[in-house]
Protein backbone atom coordinates (compact mmCIF):
# COMPACT_ATOMS: atom_id res chain seq x y z
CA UNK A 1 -25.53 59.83 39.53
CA UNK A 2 -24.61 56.52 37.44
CA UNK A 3 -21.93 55.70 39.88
CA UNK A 4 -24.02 55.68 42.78
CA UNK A 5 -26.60 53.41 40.57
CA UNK A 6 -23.67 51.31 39.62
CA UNK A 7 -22.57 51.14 43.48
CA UNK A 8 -26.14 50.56 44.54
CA UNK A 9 -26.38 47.42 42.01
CA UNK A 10 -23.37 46.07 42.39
CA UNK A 11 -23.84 45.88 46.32
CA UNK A 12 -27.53 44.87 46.06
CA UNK A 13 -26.42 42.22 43.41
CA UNK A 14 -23.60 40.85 45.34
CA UNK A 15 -24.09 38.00 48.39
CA UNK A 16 -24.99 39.48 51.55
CA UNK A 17 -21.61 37.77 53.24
CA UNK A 18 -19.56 39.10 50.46
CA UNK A 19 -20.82 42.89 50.17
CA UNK A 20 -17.84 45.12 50.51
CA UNK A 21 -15.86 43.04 49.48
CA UNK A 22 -13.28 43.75 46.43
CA UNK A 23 -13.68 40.03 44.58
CA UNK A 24 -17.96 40.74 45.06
CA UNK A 25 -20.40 40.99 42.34
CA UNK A 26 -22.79 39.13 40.56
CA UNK A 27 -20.84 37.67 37.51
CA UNK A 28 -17.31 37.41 40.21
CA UNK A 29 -20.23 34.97 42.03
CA UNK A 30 -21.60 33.32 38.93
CA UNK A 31 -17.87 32.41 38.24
CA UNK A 32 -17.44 31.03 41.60
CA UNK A 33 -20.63 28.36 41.73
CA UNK A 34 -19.80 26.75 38.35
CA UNK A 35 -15.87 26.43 39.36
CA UNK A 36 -17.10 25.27 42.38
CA UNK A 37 -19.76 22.58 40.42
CA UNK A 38 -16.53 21.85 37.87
CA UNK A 39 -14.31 20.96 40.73
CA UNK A 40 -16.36 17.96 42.44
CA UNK A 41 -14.39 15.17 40.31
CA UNK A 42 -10.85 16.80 41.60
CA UNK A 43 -8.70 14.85 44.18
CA UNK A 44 -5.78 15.80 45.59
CA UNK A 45 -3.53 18.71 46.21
CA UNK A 46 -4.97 21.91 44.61
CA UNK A 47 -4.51 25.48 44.11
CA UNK A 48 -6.00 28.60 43.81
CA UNK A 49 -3.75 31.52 42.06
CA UNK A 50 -4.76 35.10 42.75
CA UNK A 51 -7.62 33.64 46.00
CA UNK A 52 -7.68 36.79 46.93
CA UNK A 53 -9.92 37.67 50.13
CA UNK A 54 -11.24 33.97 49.79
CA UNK A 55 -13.92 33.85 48.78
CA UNK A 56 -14.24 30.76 46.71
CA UNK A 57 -10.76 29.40 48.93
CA UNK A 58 -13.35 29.37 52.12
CA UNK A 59 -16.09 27.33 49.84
CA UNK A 60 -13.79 24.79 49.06
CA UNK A 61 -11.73 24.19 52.09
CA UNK A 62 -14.99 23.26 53.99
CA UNK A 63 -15.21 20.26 51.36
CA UNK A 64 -13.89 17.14 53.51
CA UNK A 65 -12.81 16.02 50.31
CA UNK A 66 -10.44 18.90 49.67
CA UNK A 67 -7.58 18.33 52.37
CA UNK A 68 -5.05 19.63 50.91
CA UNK A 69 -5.42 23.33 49.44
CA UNK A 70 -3.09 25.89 48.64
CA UNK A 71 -4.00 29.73 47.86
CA UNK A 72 -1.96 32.27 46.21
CA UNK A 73 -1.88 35.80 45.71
CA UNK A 74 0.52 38.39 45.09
CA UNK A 75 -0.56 41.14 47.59
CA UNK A 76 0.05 40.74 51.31
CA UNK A 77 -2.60 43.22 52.42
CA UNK A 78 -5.77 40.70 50.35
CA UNK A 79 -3.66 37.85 52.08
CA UNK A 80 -4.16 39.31 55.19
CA UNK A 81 -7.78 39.57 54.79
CA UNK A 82 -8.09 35.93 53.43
CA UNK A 83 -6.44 34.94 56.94
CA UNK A 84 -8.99 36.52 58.89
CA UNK A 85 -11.90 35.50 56.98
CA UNK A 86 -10.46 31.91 56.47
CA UNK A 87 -10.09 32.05 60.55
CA UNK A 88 -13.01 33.38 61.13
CA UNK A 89 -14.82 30.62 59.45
CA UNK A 90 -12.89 28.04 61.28
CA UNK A 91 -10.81 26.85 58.77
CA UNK A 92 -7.29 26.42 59.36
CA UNK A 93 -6.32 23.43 56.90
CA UNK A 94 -5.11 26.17 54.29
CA UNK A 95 -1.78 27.69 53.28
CA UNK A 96 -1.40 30.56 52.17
CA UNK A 97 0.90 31.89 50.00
CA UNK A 98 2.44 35.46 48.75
CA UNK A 99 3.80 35.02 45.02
CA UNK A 100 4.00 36.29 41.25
CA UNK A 101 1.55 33.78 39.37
CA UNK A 102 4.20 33.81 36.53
CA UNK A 103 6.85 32.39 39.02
CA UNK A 104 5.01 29.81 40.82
CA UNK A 105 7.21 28.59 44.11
CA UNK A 106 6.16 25.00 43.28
CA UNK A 107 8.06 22.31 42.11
CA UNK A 108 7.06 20.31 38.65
CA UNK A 109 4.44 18.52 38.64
CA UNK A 110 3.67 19.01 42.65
CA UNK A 111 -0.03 19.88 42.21
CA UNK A 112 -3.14 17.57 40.99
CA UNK A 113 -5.21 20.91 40.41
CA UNK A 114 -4.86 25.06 39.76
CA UNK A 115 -7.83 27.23 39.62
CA UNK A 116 -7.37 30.57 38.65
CA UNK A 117 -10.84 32.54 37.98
CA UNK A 118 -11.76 36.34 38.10
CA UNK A 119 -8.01 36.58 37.30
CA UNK A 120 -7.23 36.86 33.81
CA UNK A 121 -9.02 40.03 32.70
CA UNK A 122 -6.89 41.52 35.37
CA UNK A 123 -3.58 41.03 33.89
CA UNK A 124 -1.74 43.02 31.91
CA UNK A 125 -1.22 41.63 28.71
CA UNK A 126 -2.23 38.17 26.88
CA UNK A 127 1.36 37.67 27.31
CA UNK A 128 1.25 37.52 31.06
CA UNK A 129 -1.27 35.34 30.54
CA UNK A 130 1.05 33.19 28.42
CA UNK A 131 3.20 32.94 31.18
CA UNK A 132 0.92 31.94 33.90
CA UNK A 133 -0.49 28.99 31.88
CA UNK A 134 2.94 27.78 31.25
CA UNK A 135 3.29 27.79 35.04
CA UNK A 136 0.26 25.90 36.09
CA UNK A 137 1.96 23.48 33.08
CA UNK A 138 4.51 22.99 34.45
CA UNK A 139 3.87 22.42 38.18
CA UNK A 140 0.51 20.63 37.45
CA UNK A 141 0.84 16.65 37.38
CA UNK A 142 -0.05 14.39 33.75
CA UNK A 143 -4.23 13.24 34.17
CA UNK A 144 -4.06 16.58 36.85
CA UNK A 145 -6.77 19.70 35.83
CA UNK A 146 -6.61 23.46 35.11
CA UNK A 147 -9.84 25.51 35.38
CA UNK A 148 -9.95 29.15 34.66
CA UNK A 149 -12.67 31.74 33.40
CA UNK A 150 -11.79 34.66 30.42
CA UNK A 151 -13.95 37.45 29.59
CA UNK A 152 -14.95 36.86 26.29
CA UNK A 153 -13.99 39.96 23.33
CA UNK A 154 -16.82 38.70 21.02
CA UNK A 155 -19.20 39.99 23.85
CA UNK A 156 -20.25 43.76 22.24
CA UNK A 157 -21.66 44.82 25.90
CA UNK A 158 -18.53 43.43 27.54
CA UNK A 159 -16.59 45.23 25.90
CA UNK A 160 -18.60 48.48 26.29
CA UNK A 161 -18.57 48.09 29.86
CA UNK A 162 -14.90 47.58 30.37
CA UNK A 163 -13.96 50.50 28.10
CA UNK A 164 -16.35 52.67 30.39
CA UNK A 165 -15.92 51.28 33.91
CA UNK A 166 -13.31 53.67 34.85
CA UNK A 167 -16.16 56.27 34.72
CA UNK A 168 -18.14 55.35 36.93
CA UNK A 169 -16.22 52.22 39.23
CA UNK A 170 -13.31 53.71 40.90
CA UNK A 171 -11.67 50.11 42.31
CA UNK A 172 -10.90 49.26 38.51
CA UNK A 173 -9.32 52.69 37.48
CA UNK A 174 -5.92 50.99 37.17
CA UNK A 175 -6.99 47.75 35.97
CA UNK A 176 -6.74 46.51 32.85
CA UNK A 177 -9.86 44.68 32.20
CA UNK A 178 -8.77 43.11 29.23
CA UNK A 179 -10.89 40.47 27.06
CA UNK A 180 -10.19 37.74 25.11
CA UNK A 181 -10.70 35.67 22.08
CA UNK A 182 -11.32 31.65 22.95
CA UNK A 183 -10.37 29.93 20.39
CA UNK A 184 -6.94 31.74 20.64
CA UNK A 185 -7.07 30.70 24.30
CA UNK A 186 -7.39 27.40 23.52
CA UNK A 187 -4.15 27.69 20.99
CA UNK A 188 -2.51 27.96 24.50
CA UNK A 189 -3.45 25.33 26.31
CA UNK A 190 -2.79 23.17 23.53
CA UNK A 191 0.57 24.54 23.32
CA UNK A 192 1.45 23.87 27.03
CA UNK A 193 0.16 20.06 26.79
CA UNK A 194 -3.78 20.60 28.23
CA UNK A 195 -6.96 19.04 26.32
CA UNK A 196 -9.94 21.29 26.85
CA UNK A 197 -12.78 18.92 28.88
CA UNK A 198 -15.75 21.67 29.67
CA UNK A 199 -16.51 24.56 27.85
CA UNK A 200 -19.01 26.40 29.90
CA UNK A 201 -20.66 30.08 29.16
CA UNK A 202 -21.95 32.07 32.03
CA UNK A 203 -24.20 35.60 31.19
CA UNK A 204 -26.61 36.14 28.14
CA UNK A 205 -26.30 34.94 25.65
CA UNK A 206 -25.47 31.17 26.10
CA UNK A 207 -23.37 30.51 22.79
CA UNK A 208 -20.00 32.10 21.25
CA UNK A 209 -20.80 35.76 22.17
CA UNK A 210 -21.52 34.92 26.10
CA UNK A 211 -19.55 37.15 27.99
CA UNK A 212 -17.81 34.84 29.97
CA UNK A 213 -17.06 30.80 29.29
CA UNK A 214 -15.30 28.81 32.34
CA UNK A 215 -12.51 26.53 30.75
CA UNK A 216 -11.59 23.10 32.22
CA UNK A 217 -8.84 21.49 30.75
CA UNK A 218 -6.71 18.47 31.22
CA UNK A 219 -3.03 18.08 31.41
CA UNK A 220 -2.36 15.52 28.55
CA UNK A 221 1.98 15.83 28.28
């Protein structure tokens, strides 16, 4: 009975053009309009790692002002169905491209942007996630940005949820889900040469326990 609640939400909760699919859901959404807001000061050639089906790619590449943009994922079969959607809107300005996040096919300093959102609490360890902001280090240019979301640990209902969703919501049964702690975060980025620009929380409450903050940093080394 709950999973059929939690299926019912979830789809009722989710945008009507994104129902179905796996990235949907309210706070995968929520993510996606303030990245979206965050990005209207970046120029240039940028990136999305892990686009998946496309949803935010699709937003973005209808921007005139975004010309040049770049989406990565590691899975062929989510790749395929960013192609079709991306085609089906009319959009064919975008490349596409299968890789490991960790091992970026880029060379240093090639890219003015990376975004990388509804991402993190997907990977496997905080080591992983080590690695993939020393990638986006090193192949994103000096003055260029970095924005990325984490799922915050401090959040007590968060972390409820994500111990418990492989009850009830069978596409995460053999995810991770993992959480994480900010300020440690933000020992990273200053390790891999970024200064932290936004800070922005998204869910209840608005302060250090929010379950969610979107990051925007800036590549200072």
């Amino acid at each position: 009975m709950f999973t059929k609640i939690y299926y019912f939400l979830h789809k009722k909760l989710s945008k009507p053009e994104e129902r179905g699919e796996y990235s949907a859901g309210l706070w995968q959404d929520a993510v996606r309009e303030k990245v979206f807001s965050l990005c209207k000061d970046n120029q240039g050639k940028i990136l999305e790692i892990g686009c998946g089906e496309g949803l935010f790619l699709q937003r973005i590449a209808k921007d005139e002002k975004f010309s040049n943009v770049i989406g990565l994922d590691i899975w062929r079969d989510i790749l395929s169905r960013c192609r079709n959607r991306l085609e089906d809107a009319a959009i064919g300005t975008v490349k596409l491209v299968q890789a490991d996040a960790g091992r970026l096919p880029f060379k240093a300093a090639a890219l003015d942007s990376v975004v990388c959102i509804n991402v993190f609490f997907n990977l496997a360890s905080e080591e992983v996630v080590c690695s993939v902001l020393e990638e986006i280090a090193r192949v994103c240019k000096k003055g260029g940005t970095v924005i990325f979301d984490i799922r915050n640990s401090l959040n007590p209902l968060l972390f409820l949820k994500y111990k418990t969703a492989r009850f009830y919501d069978a596409t995460v049964k053999n995810l991770p889900l993992r959480t994480y702690h900010l300020k440690k975060i933000y020992t990273y980025l200053d390790k891999y040469g970024f200064e932290v620009t936004q800070q922005k929380a998204i869910g209840f409450p608005y302060n250090m326990f929010a379950p969610i903050f979107v990051v925007r940093a800036k590549k200072i080394l």
